[in-house]
N, C-alpha and C. Protein backbone atom coordinates (compact mmCIF):
# COMPACT_ATOMS: atom_id res chain seq x y z
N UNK A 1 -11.82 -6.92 -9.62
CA UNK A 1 -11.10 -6.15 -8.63
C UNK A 1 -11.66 -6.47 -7.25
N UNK A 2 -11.35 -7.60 -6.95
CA UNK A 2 -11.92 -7.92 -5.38
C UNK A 2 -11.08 -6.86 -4.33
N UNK A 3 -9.61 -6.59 -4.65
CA UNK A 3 -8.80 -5.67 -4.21
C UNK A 3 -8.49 -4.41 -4.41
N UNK A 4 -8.37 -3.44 -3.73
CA UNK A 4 -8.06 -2.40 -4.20
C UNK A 4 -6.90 -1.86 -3.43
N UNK A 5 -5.64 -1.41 -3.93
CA UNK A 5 -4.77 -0.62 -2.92
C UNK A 5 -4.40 0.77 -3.32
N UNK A 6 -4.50 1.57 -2.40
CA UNK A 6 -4.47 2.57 -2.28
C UNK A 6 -3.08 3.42 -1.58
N UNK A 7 -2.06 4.16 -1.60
CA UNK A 7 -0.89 4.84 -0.99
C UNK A 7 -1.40 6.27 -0.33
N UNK A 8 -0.62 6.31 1.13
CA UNK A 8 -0.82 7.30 1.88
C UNK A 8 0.59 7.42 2.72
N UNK A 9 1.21 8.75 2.93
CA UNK A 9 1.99 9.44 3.28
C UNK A 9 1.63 9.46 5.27
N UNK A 10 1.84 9.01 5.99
CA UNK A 10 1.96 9.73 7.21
C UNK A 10 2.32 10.73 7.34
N UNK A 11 1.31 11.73 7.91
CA UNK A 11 1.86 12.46 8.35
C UNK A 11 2.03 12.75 9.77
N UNK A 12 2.69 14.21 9.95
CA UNK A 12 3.17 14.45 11.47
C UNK A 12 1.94 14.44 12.28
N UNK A 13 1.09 14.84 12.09
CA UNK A 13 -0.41 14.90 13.07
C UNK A 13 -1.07 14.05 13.19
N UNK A 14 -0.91 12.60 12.78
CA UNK A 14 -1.77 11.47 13.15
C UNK A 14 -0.14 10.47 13.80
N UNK A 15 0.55 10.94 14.31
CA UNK A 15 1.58 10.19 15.17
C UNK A 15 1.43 10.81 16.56
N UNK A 16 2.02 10.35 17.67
CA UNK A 16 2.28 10.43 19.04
C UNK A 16 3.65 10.99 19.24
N UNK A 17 3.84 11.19 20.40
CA UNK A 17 5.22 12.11 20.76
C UNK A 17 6.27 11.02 20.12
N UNK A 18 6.19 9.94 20.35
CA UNK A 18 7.07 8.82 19.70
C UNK A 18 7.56 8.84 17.89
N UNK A 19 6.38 9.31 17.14
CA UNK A 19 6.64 9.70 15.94
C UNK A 19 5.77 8.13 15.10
N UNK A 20 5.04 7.52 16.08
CA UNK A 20 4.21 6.25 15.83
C UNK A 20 3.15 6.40 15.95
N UNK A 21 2.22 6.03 14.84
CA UNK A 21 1.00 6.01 14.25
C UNK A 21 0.02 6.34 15.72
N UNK A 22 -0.69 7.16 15.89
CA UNK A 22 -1.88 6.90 16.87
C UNK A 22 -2.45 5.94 16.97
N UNK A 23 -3.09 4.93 17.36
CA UNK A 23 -3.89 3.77 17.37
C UNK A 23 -5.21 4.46 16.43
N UNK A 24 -5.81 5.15 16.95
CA UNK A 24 -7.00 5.61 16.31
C UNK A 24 -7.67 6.15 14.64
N UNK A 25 -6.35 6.74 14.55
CA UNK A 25 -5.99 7.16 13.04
C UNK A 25 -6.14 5.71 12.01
N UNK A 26 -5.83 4.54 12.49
CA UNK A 26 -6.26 3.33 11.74
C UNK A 26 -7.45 3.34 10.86
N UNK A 27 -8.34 3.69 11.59
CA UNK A 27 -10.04 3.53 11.24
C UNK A 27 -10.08 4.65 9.74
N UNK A 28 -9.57 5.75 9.84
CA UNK A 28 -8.83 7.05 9.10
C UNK A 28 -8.76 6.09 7.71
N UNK A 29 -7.42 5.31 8.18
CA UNK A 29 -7.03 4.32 7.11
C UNK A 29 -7.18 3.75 6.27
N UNK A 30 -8.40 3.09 7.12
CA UNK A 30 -9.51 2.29 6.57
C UNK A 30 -10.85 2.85 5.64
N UNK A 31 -10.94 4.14 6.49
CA UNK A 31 -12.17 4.46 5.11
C UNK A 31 -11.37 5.01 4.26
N UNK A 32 -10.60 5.77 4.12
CA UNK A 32 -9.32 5.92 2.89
C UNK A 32 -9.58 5.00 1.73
N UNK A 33 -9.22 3.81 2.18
CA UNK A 33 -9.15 2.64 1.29
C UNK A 33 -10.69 2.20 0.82
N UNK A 34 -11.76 2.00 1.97
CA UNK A 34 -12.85 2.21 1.47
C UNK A 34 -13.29 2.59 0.54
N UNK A 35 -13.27 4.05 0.20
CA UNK A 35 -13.88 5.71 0.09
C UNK A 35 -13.18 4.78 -1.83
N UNK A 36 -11.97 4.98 -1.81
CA UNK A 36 -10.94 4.28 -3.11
C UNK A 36 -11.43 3.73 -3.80
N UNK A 37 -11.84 2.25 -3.03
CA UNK A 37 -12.22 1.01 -3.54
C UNK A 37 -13.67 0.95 -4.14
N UNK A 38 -14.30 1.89 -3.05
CA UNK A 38 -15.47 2.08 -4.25
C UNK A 38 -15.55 3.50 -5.21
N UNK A 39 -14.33 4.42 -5.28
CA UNK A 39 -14.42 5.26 -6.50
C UNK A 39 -13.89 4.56 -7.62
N UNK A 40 -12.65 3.64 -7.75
CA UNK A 40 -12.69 2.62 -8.51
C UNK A 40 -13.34 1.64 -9.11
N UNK A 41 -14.56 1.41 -8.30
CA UNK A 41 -15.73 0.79 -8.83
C UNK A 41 -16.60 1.37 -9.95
N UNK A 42 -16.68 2.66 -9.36
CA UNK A 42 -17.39 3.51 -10.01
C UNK A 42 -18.54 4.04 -9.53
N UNK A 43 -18.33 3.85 -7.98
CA UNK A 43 -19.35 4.36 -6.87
C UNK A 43 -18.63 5.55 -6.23
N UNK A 44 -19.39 6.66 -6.11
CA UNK A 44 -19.50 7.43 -5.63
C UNK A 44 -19.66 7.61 -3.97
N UNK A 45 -19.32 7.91 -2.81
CA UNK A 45 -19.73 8.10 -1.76
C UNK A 45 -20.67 9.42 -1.64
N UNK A 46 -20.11 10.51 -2.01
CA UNK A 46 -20.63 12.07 -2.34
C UNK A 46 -22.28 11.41 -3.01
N UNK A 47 -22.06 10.76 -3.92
CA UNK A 47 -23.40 10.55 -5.24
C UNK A 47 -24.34 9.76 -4.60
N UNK A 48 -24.32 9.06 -3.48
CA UNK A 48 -24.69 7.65 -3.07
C UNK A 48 -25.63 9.09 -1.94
N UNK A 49 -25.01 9.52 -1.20
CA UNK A 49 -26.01 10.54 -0.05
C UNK A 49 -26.64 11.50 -0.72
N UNK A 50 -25.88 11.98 -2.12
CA UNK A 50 -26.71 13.01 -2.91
C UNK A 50 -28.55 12.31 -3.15
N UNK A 51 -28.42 10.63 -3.62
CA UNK A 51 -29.49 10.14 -3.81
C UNK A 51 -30.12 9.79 -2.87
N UNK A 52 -29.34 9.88 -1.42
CA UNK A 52 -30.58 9.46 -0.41
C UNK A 52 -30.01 8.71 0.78
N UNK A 53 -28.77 8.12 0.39
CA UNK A 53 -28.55 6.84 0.38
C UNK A 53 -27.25 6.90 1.71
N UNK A 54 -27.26 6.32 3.23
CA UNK A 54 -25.80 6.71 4.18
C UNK A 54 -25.17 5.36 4.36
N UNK A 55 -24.10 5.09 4.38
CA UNK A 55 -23.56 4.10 5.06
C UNK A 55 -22.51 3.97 5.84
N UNK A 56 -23.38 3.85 6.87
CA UNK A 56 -22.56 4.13 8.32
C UNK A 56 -22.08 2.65 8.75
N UNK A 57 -20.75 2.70 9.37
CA UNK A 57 -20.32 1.34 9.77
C UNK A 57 -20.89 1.12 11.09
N UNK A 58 -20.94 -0.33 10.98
CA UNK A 58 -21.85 -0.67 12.33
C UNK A 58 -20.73 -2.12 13.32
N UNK A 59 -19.65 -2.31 12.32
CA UNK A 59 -18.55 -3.10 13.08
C UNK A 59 -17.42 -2.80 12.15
N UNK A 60 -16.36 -2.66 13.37
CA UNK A 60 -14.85 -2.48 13.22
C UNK A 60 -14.47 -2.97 13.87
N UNK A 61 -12.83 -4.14 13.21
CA UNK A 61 -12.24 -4.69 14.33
C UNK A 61 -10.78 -4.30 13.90
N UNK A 62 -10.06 -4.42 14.16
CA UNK A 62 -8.30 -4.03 14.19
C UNK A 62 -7.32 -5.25 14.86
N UNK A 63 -6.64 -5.31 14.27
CA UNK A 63 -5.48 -6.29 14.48
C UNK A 63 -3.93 -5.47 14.30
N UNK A 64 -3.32 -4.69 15.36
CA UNK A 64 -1.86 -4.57 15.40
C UNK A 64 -1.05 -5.58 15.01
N UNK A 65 -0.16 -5.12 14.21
CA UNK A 65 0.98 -6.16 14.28
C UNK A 65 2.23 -5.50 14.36
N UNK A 66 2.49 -4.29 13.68
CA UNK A 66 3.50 -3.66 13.34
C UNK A 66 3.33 -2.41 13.54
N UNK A 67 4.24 -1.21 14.14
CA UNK A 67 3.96 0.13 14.02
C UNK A 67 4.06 0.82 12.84
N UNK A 68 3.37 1.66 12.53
CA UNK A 68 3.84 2.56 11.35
C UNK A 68 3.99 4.18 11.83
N UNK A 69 5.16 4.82 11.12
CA UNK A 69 5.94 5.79 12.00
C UNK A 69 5.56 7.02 10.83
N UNK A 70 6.27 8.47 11.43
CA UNK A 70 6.14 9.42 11.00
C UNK A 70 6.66 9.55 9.38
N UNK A 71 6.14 9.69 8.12
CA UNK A 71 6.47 9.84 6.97
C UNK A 71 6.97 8.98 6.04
N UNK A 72 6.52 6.75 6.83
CA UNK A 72 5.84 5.81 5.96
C UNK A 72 5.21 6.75 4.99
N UNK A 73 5.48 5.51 3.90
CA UNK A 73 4.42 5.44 2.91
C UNK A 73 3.64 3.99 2.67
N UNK A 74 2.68 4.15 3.24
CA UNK A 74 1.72 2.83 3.57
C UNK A 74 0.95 2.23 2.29
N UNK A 75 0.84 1.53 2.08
CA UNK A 75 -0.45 0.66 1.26
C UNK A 75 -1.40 0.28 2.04
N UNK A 76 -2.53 0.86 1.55
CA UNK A 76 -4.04 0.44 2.66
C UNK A 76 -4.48 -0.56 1.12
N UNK A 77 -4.66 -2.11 1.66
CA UNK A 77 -5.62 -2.52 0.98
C UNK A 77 -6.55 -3.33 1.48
N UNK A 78 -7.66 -2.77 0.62
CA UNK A 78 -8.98 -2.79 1.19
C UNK A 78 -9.55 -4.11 0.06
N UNK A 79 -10.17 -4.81 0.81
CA UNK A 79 -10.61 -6.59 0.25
C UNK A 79 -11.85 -6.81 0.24
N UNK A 80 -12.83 -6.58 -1.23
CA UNK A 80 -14.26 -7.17 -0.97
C UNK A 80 -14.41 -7.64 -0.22
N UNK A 81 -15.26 -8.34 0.62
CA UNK A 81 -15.58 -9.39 1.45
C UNK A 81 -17.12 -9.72 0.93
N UNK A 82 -18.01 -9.54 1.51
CA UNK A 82 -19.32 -10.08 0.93
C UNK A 82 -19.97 -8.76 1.00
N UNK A 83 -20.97 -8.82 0.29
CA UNK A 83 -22.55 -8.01 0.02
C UNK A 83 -23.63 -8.87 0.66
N UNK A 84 -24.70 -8.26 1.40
CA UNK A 84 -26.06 -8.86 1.65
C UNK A 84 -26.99 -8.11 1.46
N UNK A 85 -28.63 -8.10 1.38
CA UNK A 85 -29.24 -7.38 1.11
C UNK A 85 -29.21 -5.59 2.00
N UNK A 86 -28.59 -5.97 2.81
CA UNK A 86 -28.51 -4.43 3.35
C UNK A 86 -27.34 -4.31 4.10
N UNK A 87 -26.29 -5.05 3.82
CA UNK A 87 -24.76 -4.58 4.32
C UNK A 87 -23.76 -5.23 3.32
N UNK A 88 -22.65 -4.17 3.76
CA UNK A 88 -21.49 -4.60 2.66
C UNK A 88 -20.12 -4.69 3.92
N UNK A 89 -19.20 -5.82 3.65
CA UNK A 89 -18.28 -6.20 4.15
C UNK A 89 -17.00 -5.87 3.84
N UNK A 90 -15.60 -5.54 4.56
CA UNK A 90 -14.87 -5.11 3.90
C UNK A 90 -13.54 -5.92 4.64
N UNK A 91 -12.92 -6.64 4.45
CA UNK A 91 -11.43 -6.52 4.82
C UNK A 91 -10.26 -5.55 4.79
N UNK A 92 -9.55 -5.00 5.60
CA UNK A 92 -7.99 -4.93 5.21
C UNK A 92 -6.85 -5.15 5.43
N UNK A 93 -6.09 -4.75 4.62
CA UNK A 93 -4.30 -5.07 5.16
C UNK A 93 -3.37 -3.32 4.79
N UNK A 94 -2.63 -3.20 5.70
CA UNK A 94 -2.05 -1.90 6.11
C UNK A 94 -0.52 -2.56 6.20
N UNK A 95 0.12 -1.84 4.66
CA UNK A 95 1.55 -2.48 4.48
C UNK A 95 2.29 -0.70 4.77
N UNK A 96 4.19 -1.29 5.27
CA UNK A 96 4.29 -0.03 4.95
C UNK A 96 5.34 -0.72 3.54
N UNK A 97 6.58 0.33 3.43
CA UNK A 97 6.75 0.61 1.91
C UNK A 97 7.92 -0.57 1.90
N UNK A 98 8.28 -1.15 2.83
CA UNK A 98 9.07 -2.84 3.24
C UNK A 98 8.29 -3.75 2.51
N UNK A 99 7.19 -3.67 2.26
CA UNK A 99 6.11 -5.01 2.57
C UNK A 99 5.71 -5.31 3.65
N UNK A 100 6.35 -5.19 4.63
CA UNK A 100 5.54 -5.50 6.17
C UNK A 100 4.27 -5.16 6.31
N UNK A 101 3.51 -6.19 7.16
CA UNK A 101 1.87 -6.18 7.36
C UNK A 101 2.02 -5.18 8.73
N UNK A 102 1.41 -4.35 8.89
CA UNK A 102 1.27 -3.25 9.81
C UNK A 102 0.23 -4.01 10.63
N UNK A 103 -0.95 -3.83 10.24
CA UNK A 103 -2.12 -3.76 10.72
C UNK A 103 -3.16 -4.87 9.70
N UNK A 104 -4.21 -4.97 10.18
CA UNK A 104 -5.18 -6.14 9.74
C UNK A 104 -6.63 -5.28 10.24
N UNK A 105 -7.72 -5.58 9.38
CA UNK A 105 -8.91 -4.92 9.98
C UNK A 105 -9.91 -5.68 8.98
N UNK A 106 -11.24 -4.86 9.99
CA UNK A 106 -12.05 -5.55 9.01
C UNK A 106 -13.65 -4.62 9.25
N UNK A 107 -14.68 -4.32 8.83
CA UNK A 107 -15.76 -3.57 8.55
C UNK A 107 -16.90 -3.68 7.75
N UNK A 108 -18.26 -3.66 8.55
CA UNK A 108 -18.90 -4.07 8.08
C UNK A 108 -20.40 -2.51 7.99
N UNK A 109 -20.67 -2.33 6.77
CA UNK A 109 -21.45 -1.52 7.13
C UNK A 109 -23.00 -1.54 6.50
N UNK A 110 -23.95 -0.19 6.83
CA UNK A 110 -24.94 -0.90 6.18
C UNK A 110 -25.42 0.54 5.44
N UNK A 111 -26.21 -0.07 4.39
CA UNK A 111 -26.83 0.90 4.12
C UNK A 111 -28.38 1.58 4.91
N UNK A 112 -28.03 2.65 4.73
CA UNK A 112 -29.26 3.37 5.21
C UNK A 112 -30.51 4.02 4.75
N UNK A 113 -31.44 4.43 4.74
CA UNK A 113 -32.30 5.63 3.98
C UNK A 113 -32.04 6.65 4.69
N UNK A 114 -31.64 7.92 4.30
CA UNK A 114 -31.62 9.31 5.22
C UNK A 114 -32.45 9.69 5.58
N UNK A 115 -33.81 9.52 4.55
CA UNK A 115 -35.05 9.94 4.93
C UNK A 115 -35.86 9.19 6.58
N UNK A 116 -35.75 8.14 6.29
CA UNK A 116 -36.01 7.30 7.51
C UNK A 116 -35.47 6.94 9.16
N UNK A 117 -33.88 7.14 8.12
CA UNK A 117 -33.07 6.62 9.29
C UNK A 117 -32.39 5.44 9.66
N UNK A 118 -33.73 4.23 8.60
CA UNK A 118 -33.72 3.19 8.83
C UNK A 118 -33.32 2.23 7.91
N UNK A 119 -32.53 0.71 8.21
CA UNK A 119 -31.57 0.22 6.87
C UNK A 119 -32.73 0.12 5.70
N UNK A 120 -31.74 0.15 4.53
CA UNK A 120 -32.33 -0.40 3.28
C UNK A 120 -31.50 -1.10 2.44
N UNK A 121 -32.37 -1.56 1.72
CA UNK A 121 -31.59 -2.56 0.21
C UNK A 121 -30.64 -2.33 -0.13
N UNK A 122 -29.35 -2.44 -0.49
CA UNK A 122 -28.32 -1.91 -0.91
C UNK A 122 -28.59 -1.95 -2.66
N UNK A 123 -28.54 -0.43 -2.99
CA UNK A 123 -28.89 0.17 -4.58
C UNK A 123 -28.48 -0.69 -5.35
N UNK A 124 -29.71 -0.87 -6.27
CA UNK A 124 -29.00 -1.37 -7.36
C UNK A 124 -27.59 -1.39 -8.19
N UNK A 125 -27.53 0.04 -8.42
CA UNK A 125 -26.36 0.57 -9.06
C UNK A 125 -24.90 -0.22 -8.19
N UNK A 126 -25.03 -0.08 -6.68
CA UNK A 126 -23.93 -0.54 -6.01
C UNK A 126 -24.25 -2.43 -6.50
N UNK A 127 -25.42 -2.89 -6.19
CA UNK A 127 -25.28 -4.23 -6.79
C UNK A 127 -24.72 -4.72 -7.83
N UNK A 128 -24.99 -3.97 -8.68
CA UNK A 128 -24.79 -4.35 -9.89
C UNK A 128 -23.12 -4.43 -10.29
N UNK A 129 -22.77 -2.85 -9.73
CA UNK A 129 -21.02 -2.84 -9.98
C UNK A 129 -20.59 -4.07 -9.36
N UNK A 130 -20.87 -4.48 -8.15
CA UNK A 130 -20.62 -5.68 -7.55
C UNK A 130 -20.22 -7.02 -8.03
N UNK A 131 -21.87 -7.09 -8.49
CA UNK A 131 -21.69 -8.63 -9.20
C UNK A 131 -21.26 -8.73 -10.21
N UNK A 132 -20.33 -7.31 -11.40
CA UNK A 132 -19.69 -7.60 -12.06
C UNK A 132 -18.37 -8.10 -11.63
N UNK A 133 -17.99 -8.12 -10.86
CA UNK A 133 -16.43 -8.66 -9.97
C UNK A 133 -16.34 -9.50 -9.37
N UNK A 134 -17.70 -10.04 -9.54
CA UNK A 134 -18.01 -12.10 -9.20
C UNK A 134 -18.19 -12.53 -10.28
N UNK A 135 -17.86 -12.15 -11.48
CA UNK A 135 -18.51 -13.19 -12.74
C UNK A 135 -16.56 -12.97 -13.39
């Protein structure tokens, strides 16, 4: 599962007087699909800070292409990209229910220790689910 896609409903409060997506609400989007892609793994976000463990993004980029309007139904999919010893990479693509490519993004984040503050190793447990989806 290098891919994961995920469906979301627009709603009225993340549009503009126009009835078109906020720009900002994207990022929204994106950990959506995130948050997904690794409960499908079998990672936890909730379980991952219960043990200690934050991962805060440290780059986001966005690519418009297409608007998406009030009460789309979008496909956020969110695209492995790489693992390193203390960050994980993410692609995506933001369809609405046409097939049309909305949006393009991409995110890179790292793991943290809470206790410290400061990066760490990315957990075994997250390694491991990992490198089962490279073999």
């Amino acid at each position: 599962m290098k891919y994961f896609d995920y469906k979301v409903r627009v709603r009225y409060a993340e549009t503009d007087k126009m009835g078109i997506v906020y720009h900002g609400n994207y990022a929204q989007y994106f950990e959506i699909g995130r948050v997904e892609w690794l409960r499908n793994l079998g990672i936890s976000y909730k379980k991952m800070e219960e043990l200690g463990v934050m991962l805060p993004v440290v780059s986001l980029t966005m690519n418009y292409k297409k608007s998406a309007f009030y009460d789309d139904d979008l496909t956020i999919r969110t695209i492995f990209k790489k693992l390193s010893s203390v960050k994980i990479e993410f692609d995506y693509e933001l369809y609405n229910e046409k097939g049309d490519l909305l949006t393009t993004g991409n995110s890179v984040l790292v793991f943290v220790n809470m206790e410290t503050g400061r990066p760490m190793a990315a957990p075994d447990y997250v390694v491991d689910k990992i490198q089962m989806l490279e073999k």
